[in-house]
Protein backbone atom coordinates (compact mmCIF):
# COMPACT_ATOMS: atom_id res chain seq x y z
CA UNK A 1 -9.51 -9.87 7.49
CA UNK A 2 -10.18 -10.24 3.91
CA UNK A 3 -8.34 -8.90 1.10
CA UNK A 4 -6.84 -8.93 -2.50
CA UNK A 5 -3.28 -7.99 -4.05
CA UNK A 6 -3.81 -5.33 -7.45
CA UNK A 7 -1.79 -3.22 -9.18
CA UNK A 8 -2.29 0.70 -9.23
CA UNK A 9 -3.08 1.59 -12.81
CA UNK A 10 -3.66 5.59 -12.27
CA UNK A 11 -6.66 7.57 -11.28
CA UNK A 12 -9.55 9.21 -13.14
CA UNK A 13 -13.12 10.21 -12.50
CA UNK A 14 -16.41 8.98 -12.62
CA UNK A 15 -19.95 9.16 -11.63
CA UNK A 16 -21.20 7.34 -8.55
CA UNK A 17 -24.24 5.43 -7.67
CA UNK A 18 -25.31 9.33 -6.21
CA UNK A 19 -24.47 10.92 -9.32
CA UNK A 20 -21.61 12.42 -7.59
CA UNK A 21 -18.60 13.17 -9.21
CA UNK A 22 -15.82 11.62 -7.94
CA UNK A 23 -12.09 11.06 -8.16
CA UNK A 24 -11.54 7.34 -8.24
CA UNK A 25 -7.45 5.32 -8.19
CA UNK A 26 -7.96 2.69 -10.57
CA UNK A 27 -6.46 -1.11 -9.42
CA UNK A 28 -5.99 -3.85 -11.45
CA UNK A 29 -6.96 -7.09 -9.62
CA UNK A 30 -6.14 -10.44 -11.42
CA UNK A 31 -7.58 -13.14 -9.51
CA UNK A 32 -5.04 -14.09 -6.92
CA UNK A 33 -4.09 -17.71 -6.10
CA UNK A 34 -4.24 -19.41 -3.15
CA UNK A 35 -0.16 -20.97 -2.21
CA UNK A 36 -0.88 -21.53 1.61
CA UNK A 37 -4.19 -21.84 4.44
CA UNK A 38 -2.58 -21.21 7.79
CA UNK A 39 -4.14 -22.98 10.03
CA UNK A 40 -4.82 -22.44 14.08
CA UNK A 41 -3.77 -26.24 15.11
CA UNK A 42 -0.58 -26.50 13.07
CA UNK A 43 0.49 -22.50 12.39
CA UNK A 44 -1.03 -21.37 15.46
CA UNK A 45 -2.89 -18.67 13.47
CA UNK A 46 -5.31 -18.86 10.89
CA UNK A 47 -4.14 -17.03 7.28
CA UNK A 48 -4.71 -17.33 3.50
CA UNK A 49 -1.76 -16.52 1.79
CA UNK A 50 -2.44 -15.42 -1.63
CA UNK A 51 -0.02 -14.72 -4.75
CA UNK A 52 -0.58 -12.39 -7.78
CA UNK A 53 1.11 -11.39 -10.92
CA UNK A 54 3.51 -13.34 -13.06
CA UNK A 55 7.06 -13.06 -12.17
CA UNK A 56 9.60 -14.08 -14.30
CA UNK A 57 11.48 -18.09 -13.18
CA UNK A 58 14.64 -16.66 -12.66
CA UNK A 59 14.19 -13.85 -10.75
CA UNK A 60 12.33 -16.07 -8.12
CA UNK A 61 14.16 -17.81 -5.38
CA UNK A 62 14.44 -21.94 -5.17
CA UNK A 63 12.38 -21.86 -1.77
CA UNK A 64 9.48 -19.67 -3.60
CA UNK A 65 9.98 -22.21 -6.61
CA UNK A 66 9.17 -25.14 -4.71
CA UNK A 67 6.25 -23.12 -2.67
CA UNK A 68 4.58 -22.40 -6.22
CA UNK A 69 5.22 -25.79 -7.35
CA UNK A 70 3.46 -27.09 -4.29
CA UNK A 71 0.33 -25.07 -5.04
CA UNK A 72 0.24 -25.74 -8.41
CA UNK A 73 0.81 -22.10 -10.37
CA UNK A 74 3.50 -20.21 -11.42
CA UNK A 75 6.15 -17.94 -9.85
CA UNK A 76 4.38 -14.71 -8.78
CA UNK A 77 5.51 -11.21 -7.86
CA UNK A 78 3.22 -10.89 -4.54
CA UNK A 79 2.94 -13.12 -1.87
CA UNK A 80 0.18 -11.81 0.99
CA UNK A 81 -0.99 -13.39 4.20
CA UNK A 82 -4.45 -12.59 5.30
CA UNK A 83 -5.08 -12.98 8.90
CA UNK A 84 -8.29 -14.45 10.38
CA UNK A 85 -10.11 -15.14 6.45
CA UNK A 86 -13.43 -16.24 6.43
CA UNK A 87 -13.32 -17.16 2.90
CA UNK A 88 -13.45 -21.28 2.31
CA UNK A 89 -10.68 -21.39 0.21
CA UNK A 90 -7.86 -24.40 -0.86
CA UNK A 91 -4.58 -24.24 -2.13
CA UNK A 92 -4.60 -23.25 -5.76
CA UNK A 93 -8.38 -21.68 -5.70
CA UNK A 94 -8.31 -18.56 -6.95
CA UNK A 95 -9.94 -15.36 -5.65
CA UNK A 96 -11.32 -12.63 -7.70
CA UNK A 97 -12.37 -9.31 -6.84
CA UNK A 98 -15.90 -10.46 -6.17
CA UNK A 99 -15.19 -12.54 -3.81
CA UNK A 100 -14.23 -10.21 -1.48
CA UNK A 101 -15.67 -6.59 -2.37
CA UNK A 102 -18.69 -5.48 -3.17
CA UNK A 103 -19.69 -1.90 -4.23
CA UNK A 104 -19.74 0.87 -1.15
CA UNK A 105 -17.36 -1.51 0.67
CA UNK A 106 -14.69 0.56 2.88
CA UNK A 107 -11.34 -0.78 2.44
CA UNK A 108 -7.53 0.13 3.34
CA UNK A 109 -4.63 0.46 0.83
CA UNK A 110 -1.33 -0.65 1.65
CA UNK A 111 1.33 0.70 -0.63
CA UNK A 112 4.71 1.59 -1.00
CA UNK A 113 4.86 5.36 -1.21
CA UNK A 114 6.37 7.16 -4.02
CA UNK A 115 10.24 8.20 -3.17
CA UNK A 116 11.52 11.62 -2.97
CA UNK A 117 14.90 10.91 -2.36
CA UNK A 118 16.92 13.44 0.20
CA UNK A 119 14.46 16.85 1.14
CA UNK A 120 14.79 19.76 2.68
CA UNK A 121 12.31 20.32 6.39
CA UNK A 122 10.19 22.30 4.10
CA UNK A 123 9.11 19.40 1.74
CA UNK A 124 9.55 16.92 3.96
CA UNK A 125 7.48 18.43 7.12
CA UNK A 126 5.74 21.53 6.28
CA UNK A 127 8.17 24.07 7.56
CA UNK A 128 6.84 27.82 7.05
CA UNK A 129 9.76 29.49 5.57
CA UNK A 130 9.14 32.82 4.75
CA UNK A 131 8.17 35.23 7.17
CA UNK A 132 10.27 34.86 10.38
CA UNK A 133 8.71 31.05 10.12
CA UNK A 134 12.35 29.78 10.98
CA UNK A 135 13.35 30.96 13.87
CA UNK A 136 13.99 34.75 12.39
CA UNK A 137 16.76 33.91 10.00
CA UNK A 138 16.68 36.77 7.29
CA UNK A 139 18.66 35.32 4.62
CA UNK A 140 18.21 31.58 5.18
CA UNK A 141 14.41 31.05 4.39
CA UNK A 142 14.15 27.39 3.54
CA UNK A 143 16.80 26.28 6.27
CA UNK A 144 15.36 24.54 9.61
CA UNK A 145 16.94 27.15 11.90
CA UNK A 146 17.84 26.45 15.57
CA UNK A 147 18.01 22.37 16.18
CA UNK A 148 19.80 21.96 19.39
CA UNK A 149 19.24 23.05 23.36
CA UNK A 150 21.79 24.44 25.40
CA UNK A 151 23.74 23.12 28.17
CA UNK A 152 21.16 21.12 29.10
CA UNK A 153 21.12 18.46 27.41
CA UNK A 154 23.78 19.42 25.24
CA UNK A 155 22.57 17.20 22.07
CA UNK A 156 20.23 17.20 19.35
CA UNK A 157 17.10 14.71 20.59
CA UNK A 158 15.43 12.06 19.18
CA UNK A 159 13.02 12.32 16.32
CA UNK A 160 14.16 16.23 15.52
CA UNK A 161 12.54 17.00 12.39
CA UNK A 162 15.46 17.71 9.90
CA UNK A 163 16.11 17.11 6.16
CA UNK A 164 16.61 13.49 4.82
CA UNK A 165 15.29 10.51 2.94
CA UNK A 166 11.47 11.11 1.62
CA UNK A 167 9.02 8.75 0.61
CA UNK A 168 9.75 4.77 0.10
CA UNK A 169 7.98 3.86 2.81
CA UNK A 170 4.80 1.31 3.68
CA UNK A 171 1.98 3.34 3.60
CA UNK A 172 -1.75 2.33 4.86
CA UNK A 173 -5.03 4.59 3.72
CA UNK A 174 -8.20 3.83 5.92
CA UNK A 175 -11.40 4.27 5.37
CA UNK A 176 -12.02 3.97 1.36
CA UNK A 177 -14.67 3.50 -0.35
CA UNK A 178 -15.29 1.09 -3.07
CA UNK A 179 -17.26 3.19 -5.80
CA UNK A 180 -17.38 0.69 -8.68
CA UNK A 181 -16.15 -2.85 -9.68
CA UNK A 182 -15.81 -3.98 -13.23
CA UNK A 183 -15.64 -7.70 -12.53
CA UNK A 184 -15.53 -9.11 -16.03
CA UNK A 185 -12.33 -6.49 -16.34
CA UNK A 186 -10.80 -7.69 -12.85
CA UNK A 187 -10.67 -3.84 -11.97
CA UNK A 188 -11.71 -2.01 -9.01
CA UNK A 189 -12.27 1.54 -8.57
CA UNK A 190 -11.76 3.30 -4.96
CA UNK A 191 -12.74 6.67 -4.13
CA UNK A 192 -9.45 8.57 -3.16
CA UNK A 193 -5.41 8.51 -3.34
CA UNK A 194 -3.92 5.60 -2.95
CA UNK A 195 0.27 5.25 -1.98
CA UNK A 196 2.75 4.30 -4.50
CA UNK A 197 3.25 4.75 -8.37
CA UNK A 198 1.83 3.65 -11.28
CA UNK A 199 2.09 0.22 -11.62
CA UNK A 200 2.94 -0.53 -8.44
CA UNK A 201 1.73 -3.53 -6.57
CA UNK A 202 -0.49 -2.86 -3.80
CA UNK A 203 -2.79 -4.63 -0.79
CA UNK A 204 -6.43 -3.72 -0.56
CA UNK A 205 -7.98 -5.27 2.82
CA UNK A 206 -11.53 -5.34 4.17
């Protein structure tokens, strides 16, 4: 598997190749340094481990200080293993978008998704509501209704759908499409929503 760490600068909308109009997340995609190959005799895998983004020296921990050192760059915000890479890379290469993607690619986004904070069963899974939707209530129409059984087995069970903490979480969109890649720019355009805010650092894999 092949990939590249970016950064999710927003989305907008172009024409493609087709002349089809389409909605398009823009990434930023510095090119990413090499700070590890993982190899099969002495990791018992095979990874590249790349690192993007300047992070500041003292919000960066000794160990990752010394890692850096070791591959000659600077302390980054990102640090991604690739599994199985076929790219011929050595510690402190870099890899740019190019490298990796070309245009009508399909890729996967990995992202933090944008958080919520604490919701109700309607925003967080699609209850009904209105209309007798939970379980007949007349004057309660955004509340879950009935959660438990009766005597048997006298609990609420596992994975109940019920109000609580929305959005935060790792996030992975399949099946994208690269539409366009302006290489001397280091950005990447993908057809469709990707997870997490602007700005936010995110995984794009082939």
């Amino acid at each position: 598997m092949n990939g590249i760490i970016g950064k999710k600068i927003g989305m907008t909308s172009i024409f493609d190749a087709s002349g089809k109009y389409v909605a398009v997340t823009v990434v930023e995609a510095l090119p990413n340094v090499v700070t590890q190959v993982k190899s099969l005799d002495k990791d018992g895998y095979r990874a590249l481990q790349l690192a993007a983004f300047e992070a500041k020296e003292k919000n960066t921990s000794k160990q990752m200080l010394g890692h850096f050192k070791a591959a000659s760059t600077t302390p980054k915000k990102k640090v991604v293993e690739f599994r199985n890479s076929n790219l011929a890379k050595s510690v402190g290469d870099q890899v740019v978008i190019t490298d990796v993607f070309a245009e009508g690619d399909k890729v996967s986004a990995v992202g933090i998704s944008k958080g919520k904070g604490f919701q109700g069963v309607m925003k967080r899974h699609g209850f009904g509501g209105v209309g007798d939707s939970t379980h007949g209530q007349h004057n309660r129409l955004r509340a879950p209704g009935s959660i438990g059984a009766s005597s048997f087995p006298s609990k609420v069970v596992k994975g109940m759908r019920m109000a609580g903490r929305t959005g935060n979480d790792r996030v992975k969109v399949r099946n994208l499409r690269v539409v366009k890649i302006l290489a001397d720019q280091n950005v990447i355009l993908i057809k469709g929503a990707i997870p997490g805010h602007k700005g936010s650092l995110i995984t794009i894999e082939k």
